[in-house]
Protein backbone atom coordinates (compact mmCIF):
# COMPACT_ATOMS: atom_id res chain seq x y z
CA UNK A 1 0.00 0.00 0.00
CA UNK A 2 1.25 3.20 -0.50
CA UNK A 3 1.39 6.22 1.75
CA UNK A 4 -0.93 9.15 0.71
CA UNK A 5 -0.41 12.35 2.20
CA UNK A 6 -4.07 13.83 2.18
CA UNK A 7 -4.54 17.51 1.77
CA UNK A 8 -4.65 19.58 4.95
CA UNK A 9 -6.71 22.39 6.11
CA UNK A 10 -5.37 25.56 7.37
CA UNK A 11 -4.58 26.43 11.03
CA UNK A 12 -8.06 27.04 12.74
CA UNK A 13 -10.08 25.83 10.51
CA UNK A 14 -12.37 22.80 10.70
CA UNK A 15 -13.43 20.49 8.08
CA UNK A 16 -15.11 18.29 11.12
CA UNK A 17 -15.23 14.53 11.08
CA UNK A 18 -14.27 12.26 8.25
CA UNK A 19 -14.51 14.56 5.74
CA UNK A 20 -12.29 14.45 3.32
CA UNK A 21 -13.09 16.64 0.84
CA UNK A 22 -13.74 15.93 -3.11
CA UNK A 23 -10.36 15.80 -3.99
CA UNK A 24 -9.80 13.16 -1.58
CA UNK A 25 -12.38 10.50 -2.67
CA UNK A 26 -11.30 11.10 -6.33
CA UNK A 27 -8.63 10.39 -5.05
CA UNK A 28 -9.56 7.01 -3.28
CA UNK A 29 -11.46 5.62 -5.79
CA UNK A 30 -9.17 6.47 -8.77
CA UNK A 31 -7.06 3.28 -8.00
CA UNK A 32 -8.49 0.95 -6.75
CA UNK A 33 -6.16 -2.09 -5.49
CA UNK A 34 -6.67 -5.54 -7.28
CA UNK A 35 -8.53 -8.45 -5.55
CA UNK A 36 -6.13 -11.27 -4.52
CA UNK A 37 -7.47 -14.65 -5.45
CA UNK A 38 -7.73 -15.81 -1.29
CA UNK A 39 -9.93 -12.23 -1.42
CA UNK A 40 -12.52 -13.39 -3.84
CA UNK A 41 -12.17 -17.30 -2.14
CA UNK A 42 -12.99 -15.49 1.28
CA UNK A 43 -15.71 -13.82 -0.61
CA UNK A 44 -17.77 -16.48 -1.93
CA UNK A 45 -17.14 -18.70 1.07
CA UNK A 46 -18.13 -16.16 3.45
CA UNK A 47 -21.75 -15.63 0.96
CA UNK A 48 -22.24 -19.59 0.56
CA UNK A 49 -21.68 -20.00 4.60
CA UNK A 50 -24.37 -17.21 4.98
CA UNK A 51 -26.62 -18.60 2.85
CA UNK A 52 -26.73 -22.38 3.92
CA UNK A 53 -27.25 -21.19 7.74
CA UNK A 54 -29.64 -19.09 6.47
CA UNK A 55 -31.74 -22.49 5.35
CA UNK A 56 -30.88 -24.37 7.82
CA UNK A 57 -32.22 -21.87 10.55
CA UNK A 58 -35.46 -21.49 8.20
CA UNK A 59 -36.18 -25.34 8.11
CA UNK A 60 -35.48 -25.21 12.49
CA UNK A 61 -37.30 -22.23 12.76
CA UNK A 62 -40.02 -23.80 10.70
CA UNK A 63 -39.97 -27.24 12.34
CA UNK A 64 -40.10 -25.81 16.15
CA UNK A 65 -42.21 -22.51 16.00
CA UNK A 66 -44.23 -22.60 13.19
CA UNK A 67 -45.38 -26.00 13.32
CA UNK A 68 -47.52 -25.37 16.37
């Protein structure tokens, strides 16, 4: 990653929070840093975990509480 230096406001004067200002988040998003394959693994694991718990809590949810 590299080091950015972002723009600073003058003495006194408050740009308050995480405001950045334009110039900043064209800044950001103007190069964006490639996924590395374990990224995108991580990803779709993480989505297909989510997913399958989310049935299997339906069908329990389904069998105990709704059933009566």
């Amino acid at each position: 990653m590299k080091n950015r230096e972002l723009p600073r406001s003058p003495e006194g004067a408050s740009t308050g929070g995480l405001n950045i200002g334009v110039e900043g988040a064209e800044e950001a998003l103007a190069n964006p840093e490639p996924w590395e394959p374990w990224e995108t693994k991580l990803v779709v694991w993480s989505i297909g975990i989510g997913l399958a718990s989310l049935a299997v809590l339906g069908v329990i949810i389904n069998m105990t509480i709704l059933s009566k």
